[in-house]
Protein backbone atom coordinates (compact mmCIF):
# COMPACT_ATOMS: atom_id res chain seq x y z
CA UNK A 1 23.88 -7.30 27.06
CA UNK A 2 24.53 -8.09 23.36
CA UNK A 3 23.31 -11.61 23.98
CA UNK A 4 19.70 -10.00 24.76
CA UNK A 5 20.26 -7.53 21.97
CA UNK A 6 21.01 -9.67 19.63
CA UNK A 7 17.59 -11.77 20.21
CA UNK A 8 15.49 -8.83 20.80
CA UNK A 9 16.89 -7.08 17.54
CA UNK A 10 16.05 -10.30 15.92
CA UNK A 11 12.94 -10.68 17.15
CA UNK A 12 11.65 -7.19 16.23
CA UNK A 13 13.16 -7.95 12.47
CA UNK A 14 11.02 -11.40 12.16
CA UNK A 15 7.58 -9.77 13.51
CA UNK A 16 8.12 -6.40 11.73
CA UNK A 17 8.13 -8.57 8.53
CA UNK A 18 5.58 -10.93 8.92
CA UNK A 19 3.21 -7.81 9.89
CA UNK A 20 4.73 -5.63 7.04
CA UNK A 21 3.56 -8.49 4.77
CA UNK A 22 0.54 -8.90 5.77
CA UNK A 23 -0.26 -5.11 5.70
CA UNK A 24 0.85 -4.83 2.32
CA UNK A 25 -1.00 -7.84 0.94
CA UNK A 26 -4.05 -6.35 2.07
CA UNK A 27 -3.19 -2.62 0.83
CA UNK A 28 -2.35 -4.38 -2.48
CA UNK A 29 -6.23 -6.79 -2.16
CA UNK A 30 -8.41 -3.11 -1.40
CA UNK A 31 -6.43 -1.27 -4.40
CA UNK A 32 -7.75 -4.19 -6.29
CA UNK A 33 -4.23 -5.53 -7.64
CA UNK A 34 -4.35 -9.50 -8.73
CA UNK A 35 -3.41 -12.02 -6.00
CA UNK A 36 -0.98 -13.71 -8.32
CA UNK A 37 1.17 -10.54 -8.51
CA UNK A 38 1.23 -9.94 -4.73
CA UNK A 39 1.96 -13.17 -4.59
CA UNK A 40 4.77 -13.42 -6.87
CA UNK A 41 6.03 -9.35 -5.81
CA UNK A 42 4.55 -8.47 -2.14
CA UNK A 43 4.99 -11.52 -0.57
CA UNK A 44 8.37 -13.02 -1.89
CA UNK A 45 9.82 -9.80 -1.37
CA UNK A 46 8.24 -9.82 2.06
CA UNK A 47 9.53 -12.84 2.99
CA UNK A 48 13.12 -11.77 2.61
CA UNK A 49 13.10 -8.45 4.08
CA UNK A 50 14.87 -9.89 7.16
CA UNK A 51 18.34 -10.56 4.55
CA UNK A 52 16.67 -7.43 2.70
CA UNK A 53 17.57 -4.67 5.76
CA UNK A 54 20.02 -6.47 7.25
CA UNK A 55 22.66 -6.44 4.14
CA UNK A 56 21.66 -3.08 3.18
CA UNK A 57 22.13 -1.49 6.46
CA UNK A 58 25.35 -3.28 6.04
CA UNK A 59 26.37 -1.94 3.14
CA UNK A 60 25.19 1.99 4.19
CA UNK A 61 27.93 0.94 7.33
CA UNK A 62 30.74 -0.12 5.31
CA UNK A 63 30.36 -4.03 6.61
CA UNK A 64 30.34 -5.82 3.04
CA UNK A 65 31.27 -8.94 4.80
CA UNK A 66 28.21 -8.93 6.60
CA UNK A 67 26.38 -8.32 3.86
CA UNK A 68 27.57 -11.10 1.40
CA UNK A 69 28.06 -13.34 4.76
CA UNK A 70 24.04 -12.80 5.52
CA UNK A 71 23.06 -13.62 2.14
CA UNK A 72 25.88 -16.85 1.36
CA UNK A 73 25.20 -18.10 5.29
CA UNK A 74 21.51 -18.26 4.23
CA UNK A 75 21.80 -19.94 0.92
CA UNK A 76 24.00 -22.73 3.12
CA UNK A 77 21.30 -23.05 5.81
CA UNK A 78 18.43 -23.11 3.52
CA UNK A 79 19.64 -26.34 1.67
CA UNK A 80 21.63 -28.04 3.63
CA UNK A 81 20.09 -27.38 7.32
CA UNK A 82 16.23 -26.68 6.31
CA UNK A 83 15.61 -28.81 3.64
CA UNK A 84 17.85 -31.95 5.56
CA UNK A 85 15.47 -31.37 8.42
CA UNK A 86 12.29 -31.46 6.36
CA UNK A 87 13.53 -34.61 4.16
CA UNK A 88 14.21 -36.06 7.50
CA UNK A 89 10.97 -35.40 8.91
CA UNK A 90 9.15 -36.62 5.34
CA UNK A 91 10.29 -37.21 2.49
CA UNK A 92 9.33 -35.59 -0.40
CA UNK A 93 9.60 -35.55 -4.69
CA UNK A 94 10.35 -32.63 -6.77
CA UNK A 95 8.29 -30.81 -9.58
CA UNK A 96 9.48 -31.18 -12.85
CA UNK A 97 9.69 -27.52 -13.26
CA UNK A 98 12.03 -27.01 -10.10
CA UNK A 99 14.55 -29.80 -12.02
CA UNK A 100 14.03 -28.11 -15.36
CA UNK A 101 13.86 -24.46 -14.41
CA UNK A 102 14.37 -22.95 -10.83
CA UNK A 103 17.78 -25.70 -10.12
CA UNK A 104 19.63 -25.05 -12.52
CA UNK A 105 18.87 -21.43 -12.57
CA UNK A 106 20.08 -21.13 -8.71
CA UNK A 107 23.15 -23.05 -9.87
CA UNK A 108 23.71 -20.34 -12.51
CA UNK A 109 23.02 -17.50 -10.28
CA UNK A 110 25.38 -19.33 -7.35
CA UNK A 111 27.95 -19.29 -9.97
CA UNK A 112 27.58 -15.95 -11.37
CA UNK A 113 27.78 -14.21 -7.85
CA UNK A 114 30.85 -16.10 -7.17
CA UNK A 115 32.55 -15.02 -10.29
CA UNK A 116 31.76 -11.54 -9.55
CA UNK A 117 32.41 -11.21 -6.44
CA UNK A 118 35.80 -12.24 -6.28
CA UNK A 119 37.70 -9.91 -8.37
CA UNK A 120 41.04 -10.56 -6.45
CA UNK A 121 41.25 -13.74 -9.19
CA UNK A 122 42.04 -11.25 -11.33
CA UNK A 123 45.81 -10.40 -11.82
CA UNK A 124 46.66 -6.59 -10.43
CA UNK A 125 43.30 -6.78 -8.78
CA UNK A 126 43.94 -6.73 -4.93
CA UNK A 127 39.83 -6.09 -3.14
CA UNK A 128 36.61 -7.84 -3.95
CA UNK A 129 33.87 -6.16 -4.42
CA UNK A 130 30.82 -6.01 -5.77
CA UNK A 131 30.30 -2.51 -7.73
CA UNK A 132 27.08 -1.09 -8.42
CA UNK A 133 27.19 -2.03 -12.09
CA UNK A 134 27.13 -5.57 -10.54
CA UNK A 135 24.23 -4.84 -8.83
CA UNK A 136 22.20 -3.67 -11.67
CA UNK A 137 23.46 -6.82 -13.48
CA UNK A 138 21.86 -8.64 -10.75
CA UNK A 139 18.47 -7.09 -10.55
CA UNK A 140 18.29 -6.83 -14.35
CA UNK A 141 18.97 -10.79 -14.15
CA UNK A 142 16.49 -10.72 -11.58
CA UNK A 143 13.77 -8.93 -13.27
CA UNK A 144 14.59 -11.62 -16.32
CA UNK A 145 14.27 -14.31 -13.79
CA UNK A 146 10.64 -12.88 -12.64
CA UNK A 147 9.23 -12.63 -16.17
CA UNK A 148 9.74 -16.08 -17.34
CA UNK A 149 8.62 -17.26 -13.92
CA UNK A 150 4.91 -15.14 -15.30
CA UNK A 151 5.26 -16.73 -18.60
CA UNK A 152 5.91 -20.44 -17.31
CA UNK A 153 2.85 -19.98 -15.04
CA UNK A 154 0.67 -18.16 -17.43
CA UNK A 155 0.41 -21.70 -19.33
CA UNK A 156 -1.28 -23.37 -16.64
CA UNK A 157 -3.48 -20.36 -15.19
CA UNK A 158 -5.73 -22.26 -13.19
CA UNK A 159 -2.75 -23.63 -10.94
CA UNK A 160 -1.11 -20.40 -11.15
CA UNK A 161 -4.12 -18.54 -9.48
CA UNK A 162 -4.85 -21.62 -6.71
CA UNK A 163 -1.41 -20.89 -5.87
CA UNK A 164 -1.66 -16.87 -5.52
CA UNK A 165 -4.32 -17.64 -3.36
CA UNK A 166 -2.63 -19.28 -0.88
CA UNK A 167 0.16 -16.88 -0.71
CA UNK A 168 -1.32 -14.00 -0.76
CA UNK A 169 -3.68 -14.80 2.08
CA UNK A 170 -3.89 -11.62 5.17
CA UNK A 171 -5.23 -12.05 8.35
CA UNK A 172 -5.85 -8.24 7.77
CA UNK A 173 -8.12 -8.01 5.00
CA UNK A 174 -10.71 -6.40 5.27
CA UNK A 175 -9.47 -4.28 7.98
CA UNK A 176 -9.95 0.05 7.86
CA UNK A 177 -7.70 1.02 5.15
CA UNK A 178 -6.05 3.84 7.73
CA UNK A 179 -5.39 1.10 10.10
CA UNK A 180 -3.43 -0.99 7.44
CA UNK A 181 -1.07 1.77 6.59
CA UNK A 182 -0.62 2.58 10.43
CA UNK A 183 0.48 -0.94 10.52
CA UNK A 184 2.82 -1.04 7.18
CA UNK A 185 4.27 2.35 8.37
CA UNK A 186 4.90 1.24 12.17
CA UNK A 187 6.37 -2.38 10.81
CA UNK A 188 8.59 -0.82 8.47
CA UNK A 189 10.18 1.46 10.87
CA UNK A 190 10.54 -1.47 13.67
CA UNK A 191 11.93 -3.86 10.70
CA UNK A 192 14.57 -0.80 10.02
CA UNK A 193 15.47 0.02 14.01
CA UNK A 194 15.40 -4.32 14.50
CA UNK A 195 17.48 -4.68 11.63
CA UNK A 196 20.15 -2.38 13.22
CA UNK A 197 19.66 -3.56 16.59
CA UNK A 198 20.54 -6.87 14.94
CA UNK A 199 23.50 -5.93 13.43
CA UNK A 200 24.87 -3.64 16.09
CA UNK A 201 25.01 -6.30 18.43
CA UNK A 202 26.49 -9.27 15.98
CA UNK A 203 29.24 -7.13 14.91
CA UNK A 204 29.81 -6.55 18.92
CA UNK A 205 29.41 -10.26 19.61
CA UNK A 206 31.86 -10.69 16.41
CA UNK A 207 34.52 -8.45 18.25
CA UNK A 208 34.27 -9.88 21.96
CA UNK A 209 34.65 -13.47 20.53
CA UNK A 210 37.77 -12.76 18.24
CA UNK A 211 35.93 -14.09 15.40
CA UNK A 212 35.81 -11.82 11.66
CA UNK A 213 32.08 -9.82 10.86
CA UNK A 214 32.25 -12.82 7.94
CA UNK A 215 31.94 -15.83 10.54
CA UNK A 216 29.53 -14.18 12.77
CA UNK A 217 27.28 -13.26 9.30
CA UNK A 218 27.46 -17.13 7.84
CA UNK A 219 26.18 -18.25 11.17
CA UNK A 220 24.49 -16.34 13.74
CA UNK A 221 23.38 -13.54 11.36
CA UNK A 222 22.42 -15.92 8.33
CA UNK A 223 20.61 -18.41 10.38
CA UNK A 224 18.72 -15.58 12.57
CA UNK A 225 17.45 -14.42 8.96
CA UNK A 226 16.55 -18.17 8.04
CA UNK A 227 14.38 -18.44 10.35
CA UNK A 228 10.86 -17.40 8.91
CA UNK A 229 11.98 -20.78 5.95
CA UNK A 230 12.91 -22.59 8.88
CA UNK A 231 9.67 -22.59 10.83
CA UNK A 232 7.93 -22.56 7.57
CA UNK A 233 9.52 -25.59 6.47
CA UNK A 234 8.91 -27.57 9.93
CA UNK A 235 5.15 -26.56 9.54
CA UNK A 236 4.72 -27.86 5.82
CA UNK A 237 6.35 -31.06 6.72
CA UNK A 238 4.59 -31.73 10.11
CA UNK A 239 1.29 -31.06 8.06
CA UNK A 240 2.23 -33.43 5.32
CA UNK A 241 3.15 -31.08 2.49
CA UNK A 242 6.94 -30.47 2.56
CA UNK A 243 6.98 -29.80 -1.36
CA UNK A 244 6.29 -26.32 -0.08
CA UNK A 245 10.06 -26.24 1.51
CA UNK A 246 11.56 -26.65 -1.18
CA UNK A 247 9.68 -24.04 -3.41
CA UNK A 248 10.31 -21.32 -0.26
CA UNK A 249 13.89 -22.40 -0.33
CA UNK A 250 14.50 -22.44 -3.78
CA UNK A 251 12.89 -18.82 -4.31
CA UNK A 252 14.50 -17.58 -1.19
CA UNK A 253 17.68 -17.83 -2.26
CA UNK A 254 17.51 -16.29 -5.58
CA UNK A 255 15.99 -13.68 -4.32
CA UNK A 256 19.08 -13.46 -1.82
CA UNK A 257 21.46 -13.35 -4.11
CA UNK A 258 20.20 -11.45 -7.31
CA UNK A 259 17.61 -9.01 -5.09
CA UNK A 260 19.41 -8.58 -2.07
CA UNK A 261 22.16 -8.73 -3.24
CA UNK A 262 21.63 -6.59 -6.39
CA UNK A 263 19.63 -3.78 -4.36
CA UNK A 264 22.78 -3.64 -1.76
CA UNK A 265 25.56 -3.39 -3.99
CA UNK A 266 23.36 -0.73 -5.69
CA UNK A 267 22.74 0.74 -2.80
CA UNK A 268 26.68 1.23 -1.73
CA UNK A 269 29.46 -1.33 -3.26
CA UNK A 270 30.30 -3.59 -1.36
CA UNK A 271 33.67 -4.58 -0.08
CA UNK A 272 34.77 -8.04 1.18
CA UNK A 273 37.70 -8.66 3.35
CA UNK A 274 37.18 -12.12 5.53
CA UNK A 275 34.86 -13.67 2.73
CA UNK A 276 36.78 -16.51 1.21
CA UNK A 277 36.58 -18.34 -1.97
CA UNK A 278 35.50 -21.64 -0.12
CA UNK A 279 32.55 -19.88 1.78
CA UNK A 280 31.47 -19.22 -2.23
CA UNK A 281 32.23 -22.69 -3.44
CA UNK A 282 30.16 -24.39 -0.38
CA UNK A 283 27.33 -22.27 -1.51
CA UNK A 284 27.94 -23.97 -4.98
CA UNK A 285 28.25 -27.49 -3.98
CA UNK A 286 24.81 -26.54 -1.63
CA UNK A 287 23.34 -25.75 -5.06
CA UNK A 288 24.74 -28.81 -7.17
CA UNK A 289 23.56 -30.82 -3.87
CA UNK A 290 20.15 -30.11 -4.87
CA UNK A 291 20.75 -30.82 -8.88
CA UNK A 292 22.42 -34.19 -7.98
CA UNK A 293 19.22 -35.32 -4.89
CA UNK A 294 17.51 -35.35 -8.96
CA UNK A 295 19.04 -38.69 -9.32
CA UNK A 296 20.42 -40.31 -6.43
CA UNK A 297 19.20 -42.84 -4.27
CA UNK A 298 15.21 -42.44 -5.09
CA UNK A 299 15.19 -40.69 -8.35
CA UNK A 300 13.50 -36.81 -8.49
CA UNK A 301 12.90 -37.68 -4.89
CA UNK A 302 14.46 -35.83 -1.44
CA UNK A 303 14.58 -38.98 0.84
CA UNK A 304 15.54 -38.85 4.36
CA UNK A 305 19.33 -40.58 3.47
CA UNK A 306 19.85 -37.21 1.41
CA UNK A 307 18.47 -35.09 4.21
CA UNK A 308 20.87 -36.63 6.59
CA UNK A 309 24.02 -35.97 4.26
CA UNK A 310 22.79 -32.24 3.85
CA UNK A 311 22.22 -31.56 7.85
CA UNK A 312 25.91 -33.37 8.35
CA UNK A 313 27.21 -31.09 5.82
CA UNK A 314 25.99 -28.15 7.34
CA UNK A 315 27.07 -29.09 10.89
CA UNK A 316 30.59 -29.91 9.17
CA UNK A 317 30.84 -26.41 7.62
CA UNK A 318 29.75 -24.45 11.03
CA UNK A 319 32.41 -26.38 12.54
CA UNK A 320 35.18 -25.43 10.03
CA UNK A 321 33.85 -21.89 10.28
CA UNK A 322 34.51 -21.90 14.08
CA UNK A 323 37.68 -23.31 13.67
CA UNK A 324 38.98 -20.66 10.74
């Protein structure tokens, strides 16, 4: 029965967010706000709500391996498993701002997390957590993160407002203003009920197959959450423009871990028990991985050589996960 749970729960989640977007984005179009702010607010935050509701219902149940294990299981599978399947599919280069910028700041924030998270390091220290002064760190960091992104773009406004376009499209606009908050309110309550129904059942799952609520969150949990970058990522390459992968990816996981994360830990503090140090230094080297695709083999190019080292690497790491 869990089995069924699991992908109903799941199911619910991914819907509930896509129409929760979509409902806001065209709340946010009638009250006249600028498409490159939904774009930038609305819609990335949209876009994450399934690792948004799942790690803070976490944290509300005292499961702070679930929690980090969502958001570090995601950051794995969105760089090694979805961009190695879109490089394999096509390859594709990357923007000079995404080497100069948004790399090296996911590096940093990979980094940061790690250190903070893993307070056992510390002599007389025996639990890692993540506090809620940690999570105001993060969203401050995150908020810091968000401006420059606005600055960087308001020097090229003309591609900055192409761009908001495109995200902040609705296939609701235009629709009766009641109807649209109907919709937001129904969506938010089915992402919040799908979200549990999700969790319930992978902590159950967890249990009957003797594995910890870390294992089942890096895999099951975090790639169930991937998904919406996943299909995303198949469409954009099978229509010729997989440069829009990488930008979903690379946003997607700072959101994860300064938003997510940040708005969890504020939420409750977390607590980690089954969360290792090498689960944190995989997401690392995931991050690096990206840095170094800069210049090997094709230079500021992901080629399908590189895509097929990242996909091994993730199938390597789900199999030392089962195996722990």
């Amino acid at each position: 029965m869990d089995y069924l749970l699991l992908f109903v729960g799941l199911g619910i989640l991914l819907l509930a967010a896509n129409y929760l977007v979509d409902s806001s984005v065209a709340i946010a179009q009638r009250a006249k706000i600028s498409n490159f702010i939904i774009g930038l607010t609305i819609v990335g935050i949209g876009t994450s709500s399934p690792e948004l509701f799942v790690s803070v219902s976490s944290a509300l149940k005292d499961s702070g391996d679930i929690a980090m294990g969502n958001v570090l299981g995601s950051n794995i599978a969105n760089v090694f498993l979805i961009l190695g399947v879109t490089a394999l599919i096509l390859p594709f280069p990357i923007e000079r701002l995404q080497r100069l910028r948004d790399i090296p700041f996911v590096i940093l924030a990979s980094l940061f997390v790690m250190l903070i998270a893993n307070d056992s390091m510390v002599p007389g220290i025996k639990t890692n957590t993540l506090s809620r002064l940690d999570g105001i760190v993060l969203l401050v960091l995150f908020l810091g993160y968000m401006c420059w992104v606005v600055v960087q773009k308001g020097k090229d406004p003309k591609k900055a407002l192409e761009e908001a376009d495109e995200e902040a499209s609705s296939s609701l606009t235009g629709k009766n203003p009641w109807l649209l908050w109907g919709i937001a309110i129904v969506s938010l309550v089915a992402l919040i009920w799908g979200g549990n129904l999700f969790l319930d059942s992978a902590k159950n799952l967890a249990r009957a197959w003797g594995m910890s609520e870390a294992v089942i969150a890096i895999t099951i949990v975090a790639v169930g959450t991937s998904l919406p970058e996943l299909v995303t990522a198949i469409i954009a390459a099978s229509k010729k423009n997989p440069q829009l992968a990488l930008g979903n990816v690379i946003g997607s996981n700072l959101f994860n871990l300064m938003f997510i994360l940040g708005t969890a830990s504020t939420v409750k503090p977390l607590e980690f028990v089954d969360i290792n140090i090498w689960d944190y230094c995989v997401m690392l080297v995931s991050a690096l991985s990206l840095f170094m695709v800069i210049y090997t083999f094709k230079k500021n190019k992901f080629d399908r050589v590189e895509g097929a080292l990242f996909f091994a690497a993730y199938v390597a790491y789900t199999v030392y996960l089962l195996l722990r």
